[in-house]
Protein backbone atom coordinates (compact mmCIF):
# COMPACT_ATOMS: atom_id res chain seq x y z
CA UNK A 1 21.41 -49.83 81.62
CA UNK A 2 18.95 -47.19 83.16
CA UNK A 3 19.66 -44.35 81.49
CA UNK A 4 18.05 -40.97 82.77
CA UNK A 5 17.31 -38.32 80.15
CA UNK A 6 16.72 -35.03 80.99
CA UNK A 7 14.65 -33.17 78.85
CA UNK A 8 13.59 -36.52 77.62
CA UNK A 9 10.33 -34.73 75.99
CA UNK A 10 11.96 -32.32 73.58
CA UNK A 11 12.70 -32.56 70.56
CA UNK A 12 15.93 -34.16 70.93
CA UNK A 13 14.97 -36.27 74.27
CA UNK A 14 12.36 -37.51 72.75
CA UNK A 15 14.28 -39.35 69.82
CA UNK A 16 17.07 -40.40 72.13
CA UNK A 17 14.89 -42.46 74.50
CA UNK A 18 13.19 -44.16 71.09
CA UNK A 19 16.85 -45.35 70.31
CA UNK A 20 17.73 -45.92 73.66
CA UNK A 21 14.91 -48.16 74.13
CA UNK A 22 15.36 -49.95 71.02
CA UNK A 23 18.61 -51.26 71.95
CA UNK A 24 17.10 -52.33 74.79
CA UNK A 25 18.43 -50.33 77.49
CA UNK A 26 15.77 -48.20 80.54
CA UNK A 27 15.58 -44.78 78.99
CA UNK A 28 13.29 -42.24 81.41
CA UNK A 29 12.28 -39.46 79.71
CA UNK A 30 12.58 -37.06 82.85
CA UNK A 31 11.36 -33.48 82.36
CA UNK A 32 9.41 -30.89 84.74
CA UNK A 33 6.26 -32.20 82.97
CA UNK A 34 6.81 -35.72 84.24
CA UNK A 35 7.73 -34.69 87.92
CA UNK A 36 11.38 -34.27 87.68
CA UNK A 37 12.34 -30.71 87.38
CA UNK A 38 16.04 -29.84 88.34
CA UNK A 39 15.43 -26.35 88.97
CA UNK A 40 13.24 -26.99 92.22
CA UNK A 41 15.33 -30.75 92.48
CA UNK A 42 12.07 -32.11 92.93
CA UNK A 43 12.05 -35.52 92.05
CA UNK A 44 15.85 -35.20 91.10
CA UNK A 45 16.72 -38.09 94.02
CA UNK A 46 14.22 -40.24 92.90
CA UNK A 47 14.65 -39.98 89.53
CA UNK A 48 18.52 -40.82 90.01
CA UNK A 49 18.39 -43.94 92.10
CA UNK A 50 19.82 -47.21 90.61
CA UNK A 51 20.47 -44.76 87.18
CA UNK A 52 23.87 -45.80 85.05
CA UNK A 53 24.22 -42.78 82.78
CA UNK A 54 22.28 -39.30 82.73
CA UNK A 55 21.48 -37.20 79.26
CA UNK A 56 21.45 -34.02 79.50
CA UNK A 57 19.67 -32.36 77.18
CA UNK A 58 17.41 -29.49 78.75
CA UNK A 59 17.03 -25.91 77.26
CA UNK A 60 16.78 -22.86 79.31
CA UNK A 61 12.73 -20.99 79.08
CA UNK A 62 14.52 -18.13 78.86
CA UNK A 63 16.88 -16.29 76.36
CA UNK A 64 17.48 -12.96 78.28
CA UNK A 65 21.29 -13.03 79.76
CA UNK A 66 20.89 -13.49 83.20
CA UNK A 67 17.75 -16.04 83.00
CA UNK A 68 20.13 -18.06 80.98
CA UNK A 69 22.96 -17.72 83.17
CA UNK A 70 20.67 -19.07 86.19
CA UNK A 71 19.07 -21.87 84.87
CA UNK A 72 22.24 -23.75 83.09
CA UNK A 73 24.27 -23.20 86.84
CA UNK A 74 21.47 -23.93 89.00
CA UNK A 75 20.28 -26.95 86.98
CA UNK A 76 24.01 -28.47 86.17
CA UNK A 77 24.23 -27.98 90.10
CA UNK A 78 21.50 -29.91 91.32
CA UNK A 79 21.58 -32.26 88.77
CA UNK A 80 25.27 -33.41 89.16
CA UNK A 81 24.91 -33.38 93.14
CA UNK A 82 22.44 -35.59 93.12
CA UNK A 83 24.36 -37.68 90.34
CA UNK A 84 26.92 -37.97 92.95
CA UNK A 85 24.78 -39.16 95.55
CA UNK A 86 23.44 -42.04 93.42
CA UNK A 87 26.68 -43.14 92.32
CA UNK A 88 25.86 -42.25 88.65
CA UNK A 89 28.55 -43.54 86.47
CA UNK A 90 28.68 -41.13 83.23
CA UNK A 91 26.89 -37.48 82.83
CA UNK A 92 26.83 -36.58 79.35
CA UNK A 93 25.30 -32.75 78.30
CA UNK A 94 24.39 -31.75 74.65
CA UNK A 95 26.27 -28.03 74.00
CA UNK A 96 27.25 -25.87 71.12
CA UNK A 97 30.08 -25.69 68.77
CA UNK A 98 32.54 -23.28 69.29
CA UNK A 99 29.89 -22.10 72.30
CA UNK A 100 34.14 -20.76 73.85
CA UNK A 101 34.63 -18.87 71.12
CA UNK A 102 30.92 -16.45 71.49
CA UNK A 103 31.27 -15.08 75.03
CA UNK A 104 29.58 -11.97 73.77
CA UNK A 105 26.39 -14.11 73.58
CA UNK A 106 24.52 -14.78 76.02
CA UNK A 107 23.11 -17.76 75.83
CA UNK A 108 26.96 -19.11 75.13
CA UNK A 109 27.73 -17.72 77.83
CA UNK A 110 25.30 -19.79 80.11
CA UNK A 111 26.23 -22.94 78.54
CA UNK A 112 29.57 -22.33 79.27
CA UNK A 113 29.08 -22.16 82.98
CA UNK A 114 26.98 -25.65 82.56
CA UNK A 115 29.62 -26.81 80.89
CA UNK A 116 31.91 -25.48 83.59
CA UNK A 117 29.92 -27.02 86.31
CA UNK A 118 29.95 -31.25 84.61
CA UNK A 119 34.08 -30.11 84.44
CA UNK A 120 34.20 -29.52 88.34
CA UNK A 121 32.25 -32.33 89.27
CA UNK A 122 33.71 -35.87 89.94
CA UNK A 123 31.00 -37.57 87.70
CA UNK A 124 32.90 -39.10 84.52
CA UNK A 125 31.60 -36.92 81.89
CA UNK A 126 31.39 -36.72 78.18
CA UNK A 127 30.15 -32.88 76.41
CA UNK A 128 29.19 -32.71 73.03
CA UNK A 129 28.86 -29.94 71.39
CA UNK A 130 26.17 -29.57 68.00
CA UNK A 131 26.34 -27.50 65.22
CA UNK A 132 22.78 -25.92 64.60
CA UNK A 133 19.58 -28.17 63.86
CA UNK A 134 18.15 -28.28 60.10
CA UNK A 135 15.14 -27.78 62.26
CA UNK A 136 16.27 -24.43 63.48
CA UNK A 137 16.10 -22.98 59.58
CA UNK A 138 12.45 -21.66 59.88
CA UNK A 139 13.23 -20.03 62.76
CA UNK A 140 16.63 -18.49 61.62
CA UNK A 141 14.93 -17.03 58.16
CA UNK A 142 11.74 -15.74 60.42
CA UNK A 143 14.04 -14.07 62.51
CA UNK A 144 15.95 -12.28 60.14
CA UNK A 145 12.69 -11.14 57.57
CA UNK A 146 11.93 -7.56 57.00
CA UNK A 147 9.66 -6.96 54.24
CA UNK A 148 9.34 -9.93 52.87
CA UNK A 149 13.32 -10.21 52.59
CA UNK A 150 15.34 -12.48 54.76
CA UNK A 151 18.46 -10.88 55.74
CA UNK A 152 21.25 -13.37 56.14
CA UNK A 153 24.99 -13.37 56.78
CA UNK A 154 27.94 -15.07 54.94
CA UNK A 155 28.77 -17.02 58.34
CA UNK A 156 29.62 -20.61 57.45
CA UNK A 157 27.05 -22.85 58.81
CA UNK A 158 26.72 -26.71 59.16
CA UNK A 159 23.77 -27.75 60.30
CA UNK A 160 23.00 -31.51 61.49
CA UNK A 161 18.97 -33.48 61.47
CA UNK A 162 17.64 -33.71 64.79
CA UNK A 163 17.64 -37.61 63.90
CA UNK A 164 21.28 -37.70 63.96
CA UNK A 165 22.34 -35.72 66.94
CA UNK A 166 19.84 -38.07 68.16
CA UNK A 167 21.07 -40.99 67.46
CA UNK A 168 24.92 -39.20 67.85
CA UNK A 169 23.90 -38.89 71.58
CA UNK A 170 22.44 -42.00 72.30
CA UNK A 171 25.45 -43.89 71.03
CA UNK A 172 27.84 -41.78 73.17
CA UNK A 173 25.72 -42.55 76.29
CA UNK A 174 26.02 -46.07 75.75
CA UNK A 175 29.82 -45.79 75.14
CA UNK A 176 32.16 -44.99 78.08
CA UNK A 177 32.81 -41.29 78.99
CA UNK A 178 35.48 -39.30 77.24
CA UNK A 179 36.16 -36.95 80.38
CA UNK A 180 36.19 -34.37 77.35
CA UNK A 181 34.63 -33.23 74.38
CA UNK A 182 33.57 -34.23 70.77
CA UNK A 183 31.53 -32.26 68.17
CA UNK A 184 29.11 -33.31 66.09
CA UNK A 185 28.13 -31.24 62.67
CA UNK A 186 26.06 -32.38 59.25
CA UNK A 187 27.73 -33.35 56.18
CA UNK A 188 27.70 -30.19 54.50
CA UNK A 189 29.06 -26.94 55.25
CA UNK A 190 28.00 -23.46 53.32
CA UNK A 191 27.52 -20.17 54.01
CA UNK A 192 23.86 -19.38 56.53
CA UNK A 193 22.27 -17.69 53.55
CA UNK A 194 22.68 -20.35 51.10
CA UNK A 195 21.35 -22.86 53.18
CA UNK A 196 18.06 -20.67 53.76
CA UNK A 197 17.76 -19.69 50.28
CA UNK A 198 17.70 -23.45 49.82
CA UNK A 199 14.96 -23.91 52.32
CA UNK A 200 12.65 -21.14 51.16
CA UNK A 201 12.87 -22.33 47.31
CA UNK A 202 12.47 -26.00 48.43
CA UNK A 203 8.96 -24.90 50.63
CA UNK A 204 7.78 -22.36 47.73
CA UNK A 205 8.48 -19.66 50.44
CA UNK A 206 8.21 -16.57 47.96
CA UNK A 207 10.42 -14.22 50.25
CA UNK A 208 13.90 -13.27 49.20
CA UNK A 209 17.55 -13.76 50.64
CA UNK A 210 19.30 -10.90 51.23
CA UNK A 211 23.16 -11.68 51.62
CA UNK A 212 24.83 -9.25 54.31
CA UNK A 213 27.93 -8.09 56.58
CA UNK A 214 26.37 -8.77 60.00
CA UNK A 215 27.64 -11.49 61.89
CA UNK A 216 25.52 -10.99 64.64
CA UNK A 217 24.23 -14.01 66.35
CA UNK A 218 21.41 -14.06 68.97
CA UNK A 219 22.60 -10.88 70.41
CA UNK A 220 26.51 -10.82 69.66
CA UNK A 221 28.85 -10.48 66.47
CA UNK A 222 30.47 -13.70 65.78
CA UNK A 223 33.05 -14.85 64.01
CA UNK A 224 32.87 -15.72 60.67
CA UNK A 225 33.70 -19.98 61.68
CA UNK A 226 32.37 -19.83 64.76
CA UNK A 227 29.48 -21.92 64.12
CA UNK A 228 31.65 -24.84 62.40
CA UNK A 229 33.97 -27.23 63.73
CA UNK A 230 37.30 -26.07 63.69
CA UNK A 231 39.02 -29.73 63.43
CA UNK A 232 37.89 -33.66 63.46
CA UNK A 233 33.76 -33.92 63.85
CA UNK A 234 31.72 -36.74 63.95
CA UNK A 235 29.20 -36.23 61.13
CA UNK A 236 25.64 -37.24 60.84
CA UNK A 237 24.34 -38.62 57.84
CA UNK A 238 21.23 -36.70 56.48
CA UNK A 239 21.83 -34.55 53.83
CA UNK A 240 19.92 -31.40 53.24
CA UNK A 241 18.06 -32.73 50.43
CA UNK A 242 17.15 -36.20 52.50
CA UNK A 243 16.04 -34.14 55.60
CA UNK A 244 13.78 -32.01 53.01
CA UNK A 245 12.52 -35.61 51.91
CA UNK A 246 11.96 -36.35 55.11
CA UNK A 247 9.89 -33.38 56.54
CA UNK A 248 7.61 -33.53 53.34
CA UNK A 249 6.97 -37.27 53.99
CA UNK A 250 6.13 -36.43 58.00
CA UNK A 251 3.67 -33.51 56.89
């Protein structure tokens, strides 16, 4: 199959067209940097000719509401129009769990309408939405420091390896489209601070974890589950300690 994968240079894209290609299948890694950019739609036609399935997997530059807002409609627009011209046969988009239940946020709220535009379209479609990325857990603790303390709430948090939602992803491309939704989440589930704490004491990062009552998220309180699956997931396989493994052995 050709299988067109936007954002096919990220972090995620990138690991989906090395599986993709592995089994064997025409995986373009399509991305503004290599002349597609489906803000502009230049090279979107092009790009989508003869093409079987399309990944979706492209972040917004932005994180301010309305930038966010834009980019997810504009982009699911042209993208899925000129799906529809080529006769693509399956659409699939990476999203967020429980990105219906944070409408407060921003950013949710812009997936939401991307999500809203693959629903309205008449390409078959499959949406699955990711708990957070191991990867993200620098970020999250850098975020959060004051002081040299890392101030953390007791949200419950389930975060999956890049490697998996990869691989996650690719399989569901491959597969025929659910016309719904599935969620993907790592194997285990804790509270955000504990998983932190475990990442600062497993990198000798001398700065302390500070347990707290904010559920704010990227802008907007939260609920306390909101970042979980709240029934059946499909789970990756890389445990916390195996993705630590992992990141020490790629240093």
């Amino acid at each position: 199959m050709k299988i067109v994968v936007i954002g096919g240079t990220g972090l995620i894209g990138t690991k989906v067209v090395a599986n993709l290609r592995q089994w064997g299948h025409q995986a373009i890694a399509a991305s503004p940097i290599t002349g597609v950019n489906t803000i502009t739609g230049e090279g979107l036609a092009e790009a989508m000719k003869d093409t079987d399935v399309v990944v979706d997997l492209a972040n917004a530059p932005s994180w301010e509401d309305k930038a966010v807002l834009d980019f997810f409609t504009t982009a699911g627009h042209n993208l899925l129009a000129a799906e529809v011209n080529a006769g693509v046969k399956h659409h699939l988009c990476l999203s967020i769990v429980g990105v219906d239940l944070m409408k407060n946020v921003g950013y949710m709220r812009g997936k939401m309408a991307q999500e809203g535009e693959i629903k309205k379209s008449t390409v078959p479609y499959t949406i699955i939405r990711s708990t957070q990325f191991l990867e993200f857990l620098p970020g999250i603790a850098n975020q959060a420091t004051k002081d040299n303390e890392v101030h953390l709430s007791s949200l419950q948090f389930q975060p999956i390896a890049a490697d998996d939602v990869a691989l996650l992803v690719a399989k569901a491309a491959v597969a025929e489209p659910l016309n719904g939704t599935m969620e993907i989440a790592g194997p285990e589930r804790m509270h955000m601070y504990e998983i932190v704490e475990r990442y600062l004491k497993a990198t000798n990062d001398p700065r302390k974890v500070v347990p707290n009552n904010d559920n704010h998220y990227y802008g907007g309180e939260i609920g306390e589950s909101d970042l979980v699956p709240a029934g059946k997931a499909s789970l990756g396989e890389t445990s916390f300690e195996k993705w630590m493994a992992s990141q020490a052995a790629n240093a």
